[in-house]
C-alpha atoms as a PDB file:
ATOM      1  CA  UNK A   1     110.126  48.520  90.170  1.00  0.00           C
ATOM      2  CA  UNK A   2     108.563  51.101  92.575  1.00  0.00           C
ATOM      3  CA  UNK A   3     106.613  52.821  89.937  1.00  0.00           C
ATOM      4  CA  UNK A   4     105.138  49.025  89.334  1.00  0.00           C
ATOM      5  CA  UNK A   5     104.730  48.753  92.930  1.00  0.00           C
ATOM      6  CA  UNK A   6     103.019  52.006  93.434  1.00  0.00           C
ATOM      7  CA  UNK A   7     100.428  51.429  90.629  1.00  0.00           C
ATOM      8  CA  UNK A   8      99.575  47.345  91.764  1.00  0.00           C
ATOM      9  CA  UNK A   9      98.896  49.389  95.235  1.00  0.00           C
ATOM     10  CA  UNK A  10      96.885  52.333  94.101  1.00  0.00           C
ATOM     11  CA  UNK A  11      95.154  48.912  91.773  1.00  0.00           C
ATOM     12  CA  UNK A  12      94.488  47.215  95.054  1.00  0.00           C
ATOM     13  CA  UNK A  13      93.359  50.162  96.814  1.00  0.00           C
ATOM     14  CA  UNK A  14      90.865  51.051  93.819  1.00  0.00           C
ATOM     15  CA  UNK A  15      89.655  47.605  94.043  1.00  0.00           C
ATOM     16  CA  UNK A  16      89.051  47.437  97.708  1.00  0.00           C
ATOM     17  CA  UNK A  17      86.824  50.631  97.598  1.00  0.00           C
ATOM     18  CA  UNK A  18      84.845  49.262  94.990  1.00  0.00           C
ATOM     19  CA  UNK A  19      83.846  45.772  96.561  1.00  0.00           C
ATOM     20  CA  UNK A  20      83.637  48.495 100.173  1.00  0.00           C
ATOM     21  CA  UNK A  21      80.882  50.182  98.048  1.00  0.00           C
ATOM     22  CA  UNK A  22      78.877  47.390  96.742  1.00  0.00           C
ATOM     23  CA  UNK A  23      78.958  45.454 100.061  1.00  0.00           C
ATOM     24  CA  UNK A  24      77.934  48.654 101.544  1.00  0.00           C
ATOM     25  CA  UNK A  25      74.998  48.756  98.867  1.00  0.00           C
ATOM     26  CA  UNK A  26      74.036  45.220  99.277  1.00  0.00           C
ATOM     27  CA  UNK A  27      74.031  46.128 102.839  1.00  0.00           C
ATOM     28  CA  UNK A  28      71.389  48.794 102.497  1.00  0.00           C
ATOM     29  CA  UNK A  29      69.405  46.860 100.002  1.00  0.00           C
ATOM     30  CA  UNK A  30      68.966  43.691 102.622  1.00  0.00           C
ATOM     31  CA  UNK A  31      68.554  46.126 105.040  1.00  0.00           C
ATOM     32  CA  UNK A  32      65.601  47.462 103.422  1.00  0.00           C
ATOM     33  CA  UNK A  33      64.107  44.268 102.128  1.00  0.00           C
ATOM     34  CA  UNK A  34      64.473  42.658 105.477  1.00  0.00           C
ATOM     35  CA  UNK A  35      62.431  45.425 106.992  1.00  0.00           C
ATOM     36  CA  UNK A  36      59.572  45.011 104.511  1.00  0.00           C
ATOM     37  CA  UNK A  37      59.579  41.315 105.909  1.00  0.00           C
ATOM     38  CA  UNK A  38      59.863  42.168 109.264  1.00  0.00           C
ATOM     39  CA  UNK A  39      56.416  44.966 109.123  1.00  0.00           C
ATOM     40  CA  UNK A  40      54.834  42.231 107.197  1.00  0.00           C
ATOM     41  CA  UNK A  41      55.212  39.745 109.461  1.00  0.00           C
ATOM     42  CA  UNK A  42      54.015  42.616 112.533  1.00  0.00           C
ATOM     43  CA  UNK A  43      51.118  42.645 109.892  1.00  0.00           C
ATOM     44  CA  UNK A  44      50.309  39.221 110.400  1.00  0.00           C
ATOM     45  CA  UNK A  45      51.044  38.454 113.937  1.00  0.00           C
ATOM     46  CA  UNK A  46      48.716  41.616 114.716  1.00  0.00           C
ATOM     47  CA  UNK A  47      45.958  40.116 112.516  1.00  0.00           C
ATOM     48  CA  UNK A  48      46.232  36.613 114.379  1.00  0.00           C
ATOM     49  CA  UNK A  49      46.124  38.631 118.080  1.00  0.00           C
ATOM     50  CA  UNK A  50      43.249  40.821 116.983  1.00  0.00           C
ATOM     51  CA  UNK A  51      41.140  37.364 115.689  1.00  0.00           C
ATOM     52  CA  UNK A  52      42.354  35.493 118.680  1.00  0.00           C
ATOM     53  CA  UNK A  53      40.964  38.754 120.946  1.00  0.00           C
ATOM     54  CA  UNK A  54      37.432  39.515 119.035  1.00  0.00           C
ATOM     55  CA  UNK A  55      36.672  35.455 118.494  1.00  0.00           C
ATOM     56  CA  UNK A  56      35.213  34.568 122.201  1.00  0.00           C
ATOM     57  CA  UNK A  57      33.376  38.232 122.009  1.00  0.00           C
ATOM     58  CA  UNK A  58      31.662  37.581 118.540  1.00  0.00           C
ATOM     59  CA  UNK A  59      30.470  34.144 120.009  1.00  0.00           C
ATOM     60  CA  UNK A  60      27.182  35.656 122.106  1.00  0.00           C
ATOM     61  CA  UNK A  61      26.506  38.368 119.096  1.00  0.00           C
ATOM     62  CA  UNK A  62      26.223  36.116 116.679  1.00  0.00           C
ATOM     63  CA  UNK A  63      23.034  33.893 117.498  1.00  0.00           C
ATOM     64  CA  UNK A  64      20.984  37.561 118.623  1.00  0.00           C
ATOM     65  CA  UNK A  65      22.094  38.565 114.099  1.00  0.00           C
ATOM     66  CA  UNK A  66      21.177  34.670 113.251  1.00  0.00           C
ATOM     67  CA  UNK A  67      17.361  35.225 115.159  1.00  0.00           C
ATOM     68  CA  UNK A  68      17.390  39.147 113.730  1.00  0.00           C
ATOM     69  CA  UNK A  69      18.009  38.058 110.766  1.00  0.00           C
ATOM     70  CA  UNK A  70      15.732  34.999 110.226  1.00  0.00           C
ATOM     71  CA  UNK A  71      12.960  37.603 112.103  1.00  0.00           C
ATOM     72  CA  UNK A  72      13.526  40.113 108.839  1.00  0.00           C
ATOM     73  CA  UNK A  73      13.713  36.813 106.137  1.00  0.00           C
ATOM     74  CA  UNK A  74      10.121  35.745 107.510  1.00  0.00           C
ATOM     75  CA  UNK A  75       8.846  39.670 107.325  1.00  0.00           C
ATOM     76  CA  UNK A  76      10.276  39.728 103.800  1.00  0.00           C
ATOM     77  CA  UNK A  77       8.494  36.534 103.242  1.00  0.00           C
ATOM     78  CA  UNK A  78       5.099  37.648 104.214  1.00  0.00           C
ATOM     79  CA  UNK A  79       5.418  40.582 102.081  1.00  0.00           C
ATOM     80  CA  UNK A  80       3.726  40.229  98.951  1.00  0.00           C
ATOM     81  CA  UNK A  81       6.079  40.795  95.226  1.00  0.00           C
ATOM     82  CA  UNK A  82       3.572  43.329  93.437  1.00  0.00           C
ATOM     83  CA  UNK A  83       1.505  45.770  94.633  1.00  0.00           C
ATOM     84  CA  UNK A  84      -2.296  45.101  95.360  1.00  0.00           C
ATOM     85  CA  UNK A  85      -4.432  45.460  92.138  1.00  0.00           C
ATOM     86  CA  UNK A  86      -1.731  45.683  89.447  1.00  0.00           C
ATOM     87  CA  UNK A  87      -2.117  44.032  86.294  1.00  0.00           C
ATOM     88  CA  UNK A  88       0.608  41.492  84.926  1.00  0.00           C
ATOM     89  CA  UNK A  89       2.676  43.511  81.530  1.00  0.00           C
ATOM     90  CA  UNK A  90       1.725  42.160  78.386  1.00  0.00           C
END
């Protein structure tokens, strides 16, 4: 009887490291995957604060590119597609 005692101990001992181990390596592995959400979400909150901070300053730059920009469209436009005196190909 204390040989069967012994062994359902040393059976329960066994069997309480091994669900020790995997909670320990479920542990880890939530660990890890939590901290891959948590530097994604740092990701995103740092994209919103960086729009939210260059938005207003963008706001004046933007018509001085528009007026640039339709100033180089018109240039473009009064430029003519082939040179002067070339013949069309055949």
């Amino acid at each position: 009887m204390w040989w069967f005692l012994a062994a359902a101990l040393a059976l329960q001992l066994y069997f309480v490291q091994e669900l020790l181990a995997a909670l320990l390596l479920f542990t880890l592995a939530f660990a890890v995957l939590a901290g891959l959400a948590l530097v994604f979400f740092l990701a995103e909150r740092a994209g919103q604060v960086s729009l939210a901070w260059v938005e207003p300053r963008t706001r004046s730059v933007v018509p001085k590119l528009r007026e640039r920009a339709l100033g180089l469209l018109e240039d473009l436009s009064k430029k003519p597609f082939r040179r002067p005196r070339s013949e069309t190909a055949q």
